[in-house]
PDB file of N, CA and C in Angstrom:
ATOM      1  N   UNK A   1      51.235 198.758-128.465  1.00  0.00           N
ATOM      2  CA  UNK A   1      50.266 199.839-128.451  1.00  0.00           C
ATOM      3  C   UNK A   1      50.936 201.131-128.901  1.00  0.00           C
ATOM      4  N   UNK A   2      50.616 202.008-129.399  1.00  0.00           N
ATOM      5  CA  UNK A   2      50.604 203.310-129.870  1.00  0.00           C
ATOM      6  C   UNK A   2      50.625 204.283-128.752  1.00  0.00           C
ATOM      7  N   UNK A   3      51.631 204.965-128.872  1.00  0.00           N
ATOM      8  CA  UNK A   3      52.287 205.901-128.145  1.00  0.00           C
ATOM      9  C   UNK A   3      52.370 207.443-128.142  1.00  0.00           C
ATOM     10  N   UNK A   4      52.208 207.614-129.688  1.00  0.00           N
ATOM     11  CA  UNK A   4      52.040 208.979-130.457  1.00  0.00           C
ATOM     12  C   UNK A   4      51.986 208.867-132.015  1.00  0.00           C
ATOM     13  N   UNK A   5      51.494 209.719-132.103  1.00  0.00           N
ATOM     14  CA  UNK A   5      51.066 210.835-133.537  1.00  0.00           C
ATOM     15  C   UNK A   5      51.795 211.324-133.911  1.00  0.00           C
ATOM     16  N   UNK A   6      52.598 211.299-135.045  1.00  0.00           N
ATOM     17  CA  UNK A   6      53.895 212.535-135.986  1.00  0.00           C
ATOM     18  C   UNK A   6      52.854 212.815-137.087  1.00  0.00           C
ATOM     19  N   UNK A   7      52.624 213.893-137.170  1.00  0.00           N
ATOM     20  CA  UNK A   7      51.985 214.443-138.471  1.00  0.00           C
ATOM     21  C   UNK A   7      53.282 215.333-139.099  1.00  0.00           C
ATOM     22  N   UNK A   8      53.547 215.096-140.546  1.00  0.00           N
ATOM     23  CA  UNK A   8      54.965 215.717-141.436  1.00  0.00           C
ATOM     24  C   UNK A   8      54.511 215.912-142.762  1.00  0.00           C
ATOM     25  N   UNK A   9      54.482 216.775-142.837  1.00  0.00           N
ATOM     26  CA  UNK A   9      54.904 217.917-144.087  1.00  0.00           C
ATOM     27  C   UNK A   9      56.111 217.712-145.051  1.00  0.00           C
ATOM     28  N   UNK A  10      56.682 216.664-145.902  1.00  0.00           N
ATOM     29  CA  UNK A  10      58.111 217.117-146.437  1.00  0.00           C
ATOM     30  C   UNK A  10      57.641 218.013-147.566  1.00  0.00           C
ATOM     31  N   UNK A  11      58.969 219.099-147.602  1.00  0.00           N
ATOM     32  CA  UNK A  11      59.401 219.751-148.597  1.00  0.00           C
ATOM     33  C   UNK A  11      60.214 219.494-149.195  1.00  0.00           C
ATOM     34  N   UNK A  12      60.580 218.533-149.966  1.00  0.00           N
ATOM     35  CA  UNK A  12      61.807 218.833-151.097  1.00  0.00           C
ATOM     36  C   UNK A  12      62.349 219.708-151.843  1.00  0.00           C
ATOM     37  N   UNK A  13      63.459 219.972-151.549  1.00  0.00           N
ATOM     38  CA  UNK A  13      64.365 221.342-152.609  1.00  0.00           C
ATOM     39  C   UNK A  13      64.886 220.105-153.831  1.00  0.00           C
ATOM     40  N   UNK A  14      64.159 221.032-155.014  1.00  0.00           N
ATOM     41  CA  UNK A  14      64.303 219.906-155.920  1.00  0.00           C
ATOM     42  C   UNK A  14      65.555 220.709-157.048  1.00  0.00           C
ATOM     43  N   UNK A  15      66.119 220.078-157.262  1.00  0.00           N
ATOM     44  CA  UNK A  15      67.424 220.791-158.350  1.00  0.00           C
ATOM     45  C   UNK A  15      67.080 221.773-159.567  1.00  0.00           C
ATOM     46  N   UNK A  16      66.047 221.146-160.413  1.00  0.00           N
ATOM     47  CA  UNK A  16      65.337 222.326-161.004  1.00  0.00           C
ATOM     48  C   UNK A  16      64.150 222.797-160.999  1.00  0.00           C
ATOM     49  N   UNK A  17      63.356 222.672-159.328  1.00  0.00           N
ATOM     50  CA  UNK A  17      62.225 223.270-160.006  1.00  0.00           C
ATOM     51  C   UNK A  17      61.296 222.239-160.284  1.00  0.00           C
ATOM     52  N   UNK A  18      61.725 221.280-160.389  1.00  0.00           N
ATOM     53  CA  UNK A  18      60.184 220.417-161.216  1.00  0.00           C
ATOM     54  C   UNK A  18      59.466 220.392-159.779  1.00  0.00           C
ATOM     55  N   UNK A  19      58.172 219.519-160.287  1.00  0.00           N
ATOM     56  CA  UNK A  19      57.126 219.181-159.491  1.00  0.00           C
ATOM     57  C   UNK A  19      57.319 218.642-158.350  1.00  0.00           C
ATOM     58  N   UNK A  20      56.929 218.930-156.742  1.00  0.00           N
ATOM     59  CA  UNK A  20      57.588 218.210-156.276  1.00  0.00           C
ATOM     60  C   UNK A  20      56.581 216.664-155.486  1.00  0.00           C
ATOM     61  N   UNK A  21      55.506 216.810-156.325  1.00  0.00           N
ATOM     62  CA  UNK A  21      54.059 216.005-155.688  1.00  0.00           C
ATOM     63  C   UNK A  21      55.006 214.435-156.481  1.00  0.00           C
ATOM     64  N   UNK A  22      55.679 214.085-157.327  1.00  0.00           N
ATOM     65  CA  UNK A  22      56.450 213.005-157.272  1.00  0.00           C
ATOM     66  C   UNK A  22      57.172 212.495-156.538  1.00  0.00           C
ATOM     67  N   UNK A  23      57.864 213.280-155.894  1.00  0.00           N
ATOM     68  CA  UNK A  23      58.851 213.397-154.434  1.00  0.00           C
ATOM     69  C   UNK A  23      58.100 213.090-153.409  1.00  0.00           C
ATOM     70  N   UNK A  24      56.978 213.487-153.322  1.00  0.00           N
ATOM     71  CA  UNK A  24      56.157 213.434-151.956  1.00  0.00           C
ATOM     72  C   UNK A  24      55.481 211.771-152.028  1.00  0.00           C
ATOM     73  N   UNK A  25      54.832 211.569-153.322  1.00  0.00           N
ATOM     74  CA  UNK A  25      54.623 210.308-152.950  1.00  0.00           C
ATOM     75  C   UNK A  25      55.446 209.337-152.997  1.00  0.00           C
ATOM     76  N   UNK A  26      56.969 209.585-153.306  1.00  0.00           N
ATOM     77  CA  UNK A  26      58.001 208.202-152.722  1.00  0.00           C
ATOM     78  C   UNK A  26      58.091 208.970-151.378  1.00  0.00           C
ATOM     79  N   UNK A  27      57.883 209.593-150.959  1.00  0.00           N
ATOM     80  CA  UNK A  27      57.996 209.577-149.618  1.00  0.00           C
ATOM     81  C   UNK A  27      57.062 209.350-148.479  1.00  0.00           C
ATOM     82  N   UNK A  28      55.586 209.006-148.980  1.00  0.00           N
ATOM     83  CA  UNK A  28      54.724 208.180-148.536  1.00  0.00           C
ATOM     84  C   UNK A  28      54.959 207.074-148.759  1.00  0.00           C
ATOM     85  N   UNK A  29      55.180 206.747-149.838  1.00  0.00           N
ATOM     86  CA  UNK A  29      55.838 205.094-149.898  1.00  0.00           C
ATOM     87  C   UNK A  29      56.688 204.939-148.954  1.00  0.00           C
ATOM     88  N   UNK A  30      57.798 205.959-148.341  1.00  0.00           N
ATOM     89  CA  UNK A  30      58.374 204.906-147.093  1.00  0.00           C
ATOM     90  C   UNK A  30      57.894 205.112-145.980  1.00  0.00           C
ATOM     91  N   UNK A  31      56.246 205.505-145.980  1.00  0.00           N
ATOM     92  CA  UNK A  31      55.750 205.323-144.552  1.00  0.00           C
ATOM     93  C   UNK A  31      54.862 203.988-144.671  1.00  0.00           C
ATOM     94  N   UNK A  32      53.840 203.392-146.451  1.00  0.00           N
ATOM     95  CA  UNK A  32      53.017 202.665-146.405  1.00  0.00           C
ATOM     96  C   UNK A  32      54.228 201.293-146.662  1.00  0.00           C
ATOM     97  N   UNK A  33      55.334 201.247-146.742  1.00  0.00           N
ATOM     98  CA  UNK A  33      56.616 200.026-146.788  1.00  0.00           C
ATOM     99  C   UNK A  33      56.890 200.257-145.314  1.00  0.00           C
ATOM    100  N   UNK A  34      56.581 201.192-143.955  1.00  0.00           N
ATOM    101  CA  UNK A  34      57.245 200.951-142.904  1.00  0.00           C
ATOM    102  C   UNK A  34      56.007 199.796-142.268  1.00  0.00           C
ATOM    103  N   UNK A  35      54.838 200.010-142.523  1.00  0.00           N
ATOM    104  CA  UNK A  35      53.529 199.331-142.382  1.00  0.00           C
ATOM    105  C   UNK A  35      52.600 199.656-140.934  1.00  0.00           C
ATOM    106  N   UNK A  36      53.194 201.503-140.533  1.00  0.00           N
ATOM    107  CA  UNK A  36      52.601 202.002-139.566  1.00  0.00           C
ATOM    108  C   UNK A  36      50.928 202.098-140.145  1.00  0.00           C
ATOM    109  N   UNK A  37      50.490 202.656-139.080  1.00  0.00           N
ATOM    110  CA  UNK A  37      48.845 203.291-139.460  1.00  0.00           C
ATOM    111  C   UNK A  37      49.331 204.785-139.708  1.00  0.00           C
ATOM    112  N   UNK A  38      48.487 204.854-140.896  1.00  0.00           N
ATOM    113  CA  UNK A  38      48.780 206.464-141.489  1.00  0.00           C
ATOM    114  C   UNK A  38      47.616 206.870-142.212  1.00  0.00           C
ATOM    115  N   UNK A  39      47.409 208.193-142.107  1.00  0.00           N
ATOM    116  CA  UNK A  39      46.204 208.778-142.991  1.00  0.00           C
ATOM    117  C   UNK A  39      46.874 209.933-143.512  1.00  0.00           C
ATOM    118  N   UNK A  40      47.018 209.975-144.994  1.00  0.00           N
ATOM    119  CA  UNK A  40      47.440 211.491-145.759  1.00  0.00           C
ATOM    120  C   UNK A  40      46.254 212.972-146.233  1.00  0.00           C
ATOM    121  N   UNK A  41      46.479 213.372-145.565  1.00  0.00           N
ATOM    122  CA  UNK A  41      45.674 214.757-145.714  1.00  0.00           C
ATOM    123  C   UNK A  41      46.150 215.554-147.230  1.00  0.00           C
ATOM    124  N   UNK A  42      45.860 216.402-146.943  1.00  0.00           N
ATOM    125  CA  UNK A  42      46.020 217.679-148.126  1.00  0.00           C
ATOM    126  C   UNK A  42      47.235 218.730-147.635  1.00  0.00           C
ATOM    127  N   UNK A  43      47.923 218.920-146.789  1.00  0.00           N
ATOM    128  CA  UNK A  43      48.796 219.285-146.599  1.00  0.00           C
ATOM    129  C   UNK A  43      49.942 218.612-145.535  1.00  0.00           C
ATOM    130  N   UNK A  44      49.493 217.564-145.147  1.00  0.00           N
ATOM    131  CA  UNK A  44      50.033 216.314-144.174  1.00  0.00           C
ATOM    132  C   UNK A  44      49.863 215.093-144.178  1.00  0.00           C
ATOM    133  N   UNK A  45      50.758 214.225-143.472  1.00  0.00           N
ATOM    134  CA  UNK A  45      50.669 212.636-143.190  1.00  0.00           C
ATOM    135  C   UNK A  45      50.179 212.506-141.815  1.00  0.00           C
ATOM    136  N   UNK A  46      49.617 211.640-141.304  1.00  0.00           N
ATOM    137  CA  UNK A  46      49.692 211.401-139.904  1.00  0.00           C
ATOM    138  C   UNK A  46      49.836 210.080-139.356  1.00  0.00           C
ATOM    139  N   UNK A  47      51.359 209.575-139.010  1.00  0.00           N
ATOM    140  CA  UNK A  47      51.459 208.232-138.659  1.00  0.00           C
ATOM    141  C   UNK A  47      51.320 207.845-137.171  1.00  0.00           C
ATOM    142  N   UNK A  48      50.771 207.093-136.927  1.00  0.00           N
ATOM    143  CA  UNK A  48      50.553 206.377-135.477  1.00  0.00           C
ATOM    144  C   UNK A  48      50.989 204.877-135.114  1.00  0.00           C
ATOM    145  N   UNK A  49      51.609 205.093-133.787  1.00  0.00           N
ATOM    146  CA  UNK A  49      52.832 204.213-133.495  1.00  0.00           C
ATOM    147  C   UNK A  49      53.749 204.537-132.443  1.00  0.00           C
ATOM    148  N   UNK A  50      54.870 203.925-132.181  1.00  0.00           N
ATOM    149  CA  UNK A  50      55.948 204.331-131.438  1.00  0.00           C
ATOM    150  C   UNK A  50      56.450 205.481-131.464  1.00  0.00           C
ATOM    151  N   UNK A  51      56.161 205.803-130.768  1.00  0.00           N
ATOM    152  CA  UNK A  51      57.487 207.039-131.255  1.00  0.00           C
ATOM    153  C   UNK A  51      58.660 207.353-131.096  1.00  0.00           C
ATOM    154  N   UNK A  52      59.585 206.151-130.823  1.00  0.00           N
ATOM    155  CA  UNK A  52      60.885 206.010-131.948  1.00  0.00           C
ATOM    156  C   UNK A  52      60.965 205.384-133.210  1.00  0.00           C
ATOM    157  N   UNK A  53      60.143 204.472-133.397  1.00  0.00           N
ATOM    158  CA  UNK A  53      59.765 203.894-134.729  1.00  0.00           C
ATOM    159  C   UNK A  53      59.366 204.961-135.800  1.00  0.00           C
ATOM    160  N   UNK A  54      58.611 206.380-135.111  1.00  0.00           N
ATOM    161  CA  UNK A  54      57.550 207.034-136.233  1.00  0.00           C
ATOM    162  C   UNK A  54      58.822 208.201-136.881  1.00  0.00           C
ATOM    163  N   UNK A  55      60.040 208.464-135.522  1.00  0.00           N
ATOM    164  CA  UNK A  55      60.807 209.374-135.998  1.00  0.00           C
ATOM    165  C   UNK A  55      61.714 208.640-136.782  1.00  0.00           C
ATOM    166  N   UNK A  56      62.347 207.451-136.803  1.00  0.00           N
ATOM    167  CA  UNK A  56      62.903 206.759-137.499  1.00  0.00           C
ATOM    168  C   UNK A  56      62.382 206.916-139.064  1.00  0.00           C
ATOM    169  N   UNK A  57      61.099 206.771-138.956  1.00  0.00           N
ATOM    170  CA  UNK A  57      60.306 206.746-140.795  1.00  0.00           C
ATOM    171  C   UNK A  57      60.688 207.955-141.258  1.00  0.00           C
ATOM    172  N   UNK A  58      60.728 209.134-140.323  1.00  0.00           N
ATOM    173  CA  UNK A  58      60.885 210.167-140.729  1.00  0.00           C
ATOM    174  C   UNK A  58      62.172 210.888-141.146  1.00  0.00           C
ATOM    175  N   UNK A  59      63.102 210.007-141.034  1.00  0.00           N
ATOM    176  CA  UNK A  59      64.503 210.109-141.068  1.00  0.00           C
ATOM    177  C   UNK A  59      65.152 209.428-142.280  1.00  0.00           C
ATOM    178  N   UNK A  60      64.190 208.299-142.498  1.00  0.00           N
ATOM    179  CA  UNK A  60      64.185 207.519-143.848  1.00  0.00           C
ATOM    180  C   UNK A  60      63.333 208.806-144.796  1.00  0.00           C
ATOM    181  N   UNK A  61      62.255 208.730-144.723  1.00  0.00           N
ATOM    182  CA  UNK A  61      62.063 209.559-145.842  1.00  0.00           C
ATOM    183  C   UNK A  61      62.700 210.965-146.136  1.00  0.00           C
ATOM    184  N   UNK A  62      63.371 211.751-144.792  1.00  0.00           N
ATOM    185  CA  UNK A  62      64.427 212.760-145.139  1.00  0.00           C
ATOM    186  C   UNK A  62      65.568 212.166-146.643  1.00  0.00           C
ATOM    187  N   UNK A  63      66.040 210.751-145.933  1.00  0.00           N
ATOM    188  CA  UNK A  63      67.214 210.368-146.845  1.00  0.00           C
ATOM    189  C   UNK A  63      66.719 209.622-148.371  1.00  0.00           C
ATOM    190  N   UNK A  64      65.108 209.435-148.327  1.00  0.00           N
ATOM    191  CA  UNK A  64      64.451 209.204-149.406  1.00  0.00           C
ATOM    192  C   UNK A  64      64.821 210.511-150.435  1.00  0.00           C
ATOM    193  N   UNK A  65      64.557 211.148-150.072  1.00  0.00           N
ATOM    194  CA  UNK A  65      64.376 212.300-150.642  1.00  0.00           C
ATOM    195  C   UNK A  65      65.728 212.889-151.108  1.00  0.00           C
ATOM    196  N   UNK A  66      66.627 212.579-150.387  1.00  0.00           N
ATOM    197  CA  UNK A  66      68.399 212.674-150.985  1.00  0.00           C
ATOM    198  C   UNK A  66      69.098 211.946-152.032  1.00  0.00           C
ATOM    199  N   UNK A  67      68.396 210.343-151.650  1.00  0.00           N
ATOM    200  CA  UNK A  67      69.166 209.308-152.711  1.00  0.00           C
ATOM    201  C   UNK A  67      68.292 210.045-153.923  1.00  0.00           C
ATOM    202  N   UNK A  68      67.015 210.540-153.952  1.00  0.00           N
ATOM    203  CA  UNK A  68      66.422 211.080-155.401  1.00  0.00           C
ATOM    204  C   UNK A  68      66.679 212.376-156.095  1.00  0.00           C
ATOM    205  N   UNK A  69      68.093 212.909-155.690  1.00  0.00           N
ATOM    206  CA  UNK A  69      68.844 213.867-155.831  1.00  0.00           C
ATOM    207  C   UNK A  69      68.140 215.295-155.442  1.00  0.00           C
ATOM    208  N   UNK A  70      67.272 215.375-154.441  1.00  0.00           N
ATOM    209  CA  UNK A  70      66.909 216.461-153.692  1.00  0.00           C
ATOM    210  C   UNK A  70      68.250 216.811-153.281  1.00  0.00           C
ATOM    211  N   UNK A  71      68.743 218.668-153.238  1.00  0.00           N
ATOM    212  CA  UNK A  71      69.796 218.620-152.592  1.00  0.00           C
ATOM    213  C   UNK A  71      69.581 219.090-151.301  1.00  0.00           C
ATOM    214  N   UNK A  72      68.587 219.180-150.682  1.00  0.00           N
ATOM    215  CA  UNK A  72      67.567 219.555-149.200  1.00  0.00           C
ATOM    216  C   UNK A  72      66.024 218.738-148.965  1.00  0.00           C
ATOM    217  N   UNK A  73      65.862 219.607-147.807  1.00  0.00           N
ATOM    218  CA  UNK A  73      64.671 218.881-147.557  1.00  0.00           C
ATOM    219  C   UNK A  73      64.500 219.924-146.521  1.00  0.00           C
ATOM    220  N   UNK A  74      63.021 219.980-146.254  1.00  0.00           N
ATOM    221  CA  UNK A  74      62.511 220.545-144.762  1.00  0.00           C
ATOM    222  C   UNK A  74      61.117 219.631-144.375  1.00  0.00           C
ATOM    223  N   UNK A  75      61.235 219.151-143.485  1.00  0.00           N
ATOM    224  CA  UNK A  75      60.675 218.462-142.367  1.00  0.00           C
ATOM    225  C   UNK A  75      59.313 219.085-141.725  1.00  0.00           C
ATOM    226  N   UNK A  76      58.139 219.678-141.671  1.00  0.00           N
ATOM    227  CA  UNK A  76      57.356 220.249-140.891  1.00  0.00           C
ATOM    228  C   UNK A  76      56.841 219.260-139.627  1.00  0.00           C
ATOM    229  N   UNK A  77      56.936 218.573-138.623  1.00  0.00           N
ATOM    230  CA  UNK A  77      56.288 217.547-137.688  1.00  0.00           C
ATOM    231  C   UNK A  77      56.019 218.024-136.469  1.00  0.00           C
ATOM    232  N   UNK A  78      54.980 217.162-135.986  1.00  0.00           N
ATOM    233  CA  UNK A  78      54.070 217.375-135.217  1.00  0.00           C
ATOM    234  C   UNK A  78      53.686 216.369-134.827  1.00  0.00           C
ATOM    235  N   UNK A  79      54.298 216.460-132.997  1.00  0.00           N
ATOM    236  CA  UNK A  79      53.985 214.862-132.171  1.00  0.00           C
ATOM    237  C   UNK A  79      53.306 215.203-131.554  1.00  0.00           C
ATOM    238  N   UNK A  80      52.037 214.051-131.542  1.00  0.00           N
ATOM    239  CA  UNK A  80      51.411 213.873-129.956  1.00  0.00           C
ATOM    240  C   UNK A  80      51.931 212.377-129.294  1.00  0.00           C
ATOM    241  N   UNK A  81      52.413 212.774-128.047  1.00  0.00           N
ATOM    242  CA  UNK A  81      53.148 211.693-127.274  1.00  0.00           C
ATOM    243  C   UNK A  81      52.348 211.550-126.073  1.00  0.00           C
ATOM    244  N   UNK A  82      51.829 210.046-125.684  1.00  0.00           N
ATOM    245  CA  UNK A  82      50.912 209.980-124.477  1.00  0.00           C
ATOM    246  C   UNK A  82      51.044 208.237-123.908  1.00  0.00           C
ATOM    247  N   UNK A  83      52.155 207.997-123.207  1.00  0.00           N
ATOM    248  CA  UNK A  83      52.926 206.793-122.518  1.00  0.00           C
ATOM    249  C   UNK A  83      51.518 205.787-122.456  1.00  0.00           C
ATOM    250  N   UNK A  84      50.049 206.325-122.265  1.00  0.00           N
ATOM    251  CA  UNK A  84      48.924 205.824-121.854  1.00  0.00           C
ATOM    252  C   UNK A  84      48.983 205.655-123.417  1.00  0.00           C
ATOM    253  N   UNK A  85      48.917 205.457-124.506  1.00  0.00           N
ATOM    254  CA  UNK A  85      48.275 205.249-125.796  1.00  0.00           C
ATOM    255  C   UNK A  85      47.710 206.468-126.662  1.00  0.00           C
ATOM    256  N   UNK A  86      47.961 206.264-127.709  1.00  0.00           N
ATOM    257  CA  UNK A  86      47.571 207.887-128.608  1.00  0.00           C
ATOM    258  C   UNK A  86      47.117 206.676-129.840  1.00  0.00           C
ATOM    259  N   UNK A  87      45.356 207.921-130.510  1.00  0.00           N
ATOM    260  CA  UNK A  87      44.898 206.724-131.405  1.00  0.00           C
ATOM    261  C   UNK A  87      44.679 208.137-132.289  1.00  0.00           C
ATOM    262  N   UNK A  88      44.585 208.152-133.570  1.00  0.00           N
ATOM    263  CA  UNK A  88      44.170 208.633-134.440  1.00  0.00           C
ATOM    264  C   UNK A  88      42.103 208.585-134.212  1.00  0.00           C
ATOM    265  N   UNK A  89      41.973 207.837-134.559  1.00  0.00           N
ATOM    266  CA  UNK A  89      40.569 207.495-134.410  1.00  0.00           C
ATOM    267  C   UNK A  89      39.963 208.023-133.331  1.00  0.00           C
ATOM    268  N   UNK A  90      40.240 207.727-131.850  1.00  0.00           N
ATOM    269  CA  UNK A  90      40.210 208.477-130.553  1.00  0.00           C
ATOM    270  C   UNK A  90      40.419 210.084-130.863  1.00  0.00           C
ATOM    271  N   UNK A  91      40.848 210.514-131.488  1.00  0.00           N
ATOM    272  CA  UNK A  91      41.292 212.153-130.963  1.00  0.00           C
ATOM    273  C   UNK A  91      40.250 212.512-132.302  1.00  0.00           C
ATOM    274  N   UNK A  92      39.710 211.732-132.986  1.00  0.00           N
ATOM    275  CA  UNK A  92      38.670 212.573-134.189  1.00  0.00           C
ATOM    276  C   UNK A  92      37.433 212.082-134.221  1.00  0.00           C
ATOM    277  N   UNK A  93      37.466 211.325-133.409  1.00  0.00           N
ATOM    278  CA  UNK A  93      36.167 210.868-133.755  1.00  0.00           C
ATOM    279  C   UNK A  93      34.882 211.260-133.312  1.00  0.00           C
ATOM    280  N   UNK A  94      34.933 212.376-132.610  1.00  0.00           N
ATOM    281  CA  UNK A  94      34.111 213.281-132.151  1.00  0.00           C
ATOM    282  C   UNK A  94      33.257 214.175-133.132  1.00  0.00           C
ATOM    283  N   UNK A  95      34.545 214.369-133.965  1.00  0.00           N
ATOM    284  CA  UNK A  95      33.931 215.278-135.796  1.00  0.00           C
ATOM    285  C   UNK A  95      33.708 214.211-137.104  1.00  0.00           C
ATOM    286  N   UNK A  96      33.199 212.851-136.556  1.00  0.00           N
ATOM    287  CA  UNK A  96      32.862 212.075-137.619  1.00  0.00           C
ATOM    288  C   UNK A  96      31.382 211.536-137.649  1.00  0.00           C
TER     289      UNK A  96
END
């Protein structure tokens, strides 16, 4: 069962400048290859799951973002943690 919510923001510091919406989607790729539940927004991800599993993804896609010669990164995240179960669906479905 699902434990919490990480919603993350990466920023890549990219070496020159280019685009960085290429960067961002290999770095959704290592949340839809971890095979959590995730929904991508317009300025966020939101994965649901463990939450040592969800910070783990998030630690991979930090180092995603390194092996692709980013020479940084910044992280924006945002947990909801609830030992009783945390659902994506549950916390919105009020505005659907």
């Amino acid at each position: 069962m699902a434990n919490a919510l990480v919603s993350i923001q990466i920023i890549p510091k990219t070496k020159n400048g280019e685009d960085t919406i290429p960067y961002i989607d290999e770095a959704i790729k290592v949340i839809t290859d971890s095979g959590v539940k995730y929904q991508v927004n317009p300025l966020e991800t939101t994965m649901e799951g463990d939450l040592t599993e969800l910070i783990k993804i998030v630690e991979k896609m930090n180092k995603k973002m390194i092996e692709l010669n980013c020479p940084s990164v910044i992280s924006q995240i945002k947990v909801f943690y609830n030992p009783d179960g945390a659902s994506m669906d549950q916390l919105t479905e009020k505005y659907r």
